[in-house]
Protein backbone atom coordinates (compact mmCIF):
# COMPACT_ATOMS: atom_id res chain seq x y z
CA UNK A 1 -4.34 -8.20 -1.90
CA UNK A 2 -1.38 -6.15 -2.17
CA UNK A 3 -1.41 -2.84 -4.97
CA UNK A 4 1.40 -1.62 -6.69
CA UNK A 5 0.89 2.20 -8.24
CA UNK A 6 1.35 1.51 -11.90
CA UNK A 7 5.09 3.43 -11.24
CA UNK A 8 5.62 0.65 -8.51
CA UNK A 9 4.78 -1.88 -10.64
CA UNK A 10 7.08 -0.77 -13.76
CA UNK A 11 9.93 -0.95 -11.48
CA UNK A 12 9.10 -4.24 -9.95
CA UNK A 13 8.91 -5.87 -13.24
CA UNK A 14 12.59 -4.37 -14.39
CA UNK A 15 13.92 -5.82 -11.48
CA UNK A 16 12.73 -9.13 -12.27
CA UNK A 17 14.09 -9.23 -15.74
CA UNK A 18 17.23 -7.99 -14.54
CA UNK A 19 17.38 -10.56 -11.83
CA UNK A 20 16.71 -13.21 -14.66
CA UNK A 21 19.03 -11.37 -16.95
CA UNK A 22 22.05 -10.89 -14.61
CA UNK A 23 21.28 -13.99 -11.87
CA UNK A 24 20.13 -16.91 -14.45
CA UNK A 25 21.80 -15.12 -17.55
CA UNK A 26 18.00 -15.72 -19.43
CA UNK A 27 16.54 -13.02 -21.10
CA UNK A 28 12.21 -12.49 -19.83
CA UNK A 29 10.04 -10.22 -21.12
CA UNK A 30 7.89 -7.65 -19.48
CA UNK A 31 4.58 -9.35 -19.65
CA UNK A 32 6.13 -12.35 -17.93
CA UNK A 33 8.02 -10.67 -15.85
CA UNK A 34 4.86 -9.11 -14.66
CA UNK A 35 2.72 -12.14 -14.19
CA UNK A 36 5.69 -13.55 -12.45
CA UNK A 37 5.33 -10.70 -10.12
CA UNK A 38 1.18 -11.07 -9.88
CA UNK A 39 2.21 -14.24 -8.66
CA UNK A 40 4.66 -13.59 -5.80
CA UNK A 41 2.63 -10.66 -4.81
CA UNK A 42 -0.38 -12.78 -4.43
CA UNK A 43 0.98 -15.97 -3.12
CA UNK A 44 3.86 -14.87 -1.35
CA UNK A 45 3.42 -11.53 -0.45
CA UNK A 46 1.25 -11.66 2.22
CA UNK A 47 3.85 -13.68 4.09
CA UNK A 48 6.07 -10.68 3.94
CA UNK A 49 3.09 -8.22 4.79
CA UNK A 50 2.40 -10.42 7.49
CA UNK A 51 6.03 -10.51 9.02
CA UNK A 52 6.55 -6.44 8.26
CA UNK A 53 2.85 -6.09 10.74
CA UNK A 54 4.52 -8.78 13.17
CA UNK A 55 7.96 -6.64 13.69
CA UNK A 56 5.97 -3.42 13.91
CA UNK A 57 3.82 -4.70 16.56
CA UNK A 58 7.15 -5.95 18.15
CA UNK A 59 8.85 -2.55 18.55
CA UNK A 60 5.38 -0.91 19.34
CA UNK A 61 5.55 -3.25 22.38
CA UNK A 62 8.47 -2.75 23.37
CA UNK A 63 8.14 1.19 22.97
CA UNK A 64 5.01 1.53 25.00
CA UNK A 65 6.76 -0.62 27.67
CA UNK A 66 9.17 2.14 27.69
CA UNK A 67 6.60 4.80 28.20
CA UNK A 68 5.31 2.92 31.17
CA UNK A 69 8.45 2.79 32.79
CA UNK A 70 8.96 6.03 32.25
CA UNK A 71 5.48 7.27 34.07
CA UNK A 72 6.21 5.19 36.92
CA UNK A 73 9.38 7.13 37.41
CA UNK A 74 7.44 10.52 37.71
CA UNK A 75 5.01 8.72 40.19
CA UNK A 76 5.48 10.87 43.46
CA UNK A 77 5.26 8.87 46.85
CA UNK A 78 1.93 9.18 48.72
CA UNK A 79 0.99 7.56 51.88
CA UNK A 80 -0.35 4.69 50.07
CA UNK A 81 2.66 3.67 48.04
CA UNK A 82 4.60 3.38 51.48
């Protein structure tokens, strides 16, 4: 599961009751604000973890690919790469 420090957390929740406040004009309060946010951090938040470890393993890729090419370039000819 993901953790939030308890910092983390506080600001999490504010954002939620301002998104309710400002996007759905409704007034929440912290404690459900806060179990709303249990809730998309357990349910949903892996999804997003998930995708975050999927496009870092997609540049990784691509950057070692990169380093490859690159150490082929310094390769000096021998007799057996003729």
């Amino acid at each position: 599961m993901i953790k939030f420090t308890k910092e983390e957390t506080e600001i999490l929740t504010r954002k939620v009751q301002l998104y309710f406040n400002d996007e759905l004009d409704q007034k929440i309060g912290q404690f459900p604000a806060q179990f709303l946010l249990e809730f998309f951090t357990e349910e949903i938040g892996p999804y997003y973890y998930n995708r975050g470890l999927l496009d870092a393993q997609t540049v990784l890729e691509a950057r070692i690919e990169g380093v490859t090419e690159a150490i082929y370039e310094l390769e000096k000819p021998t007799e057996l790469s003729r």
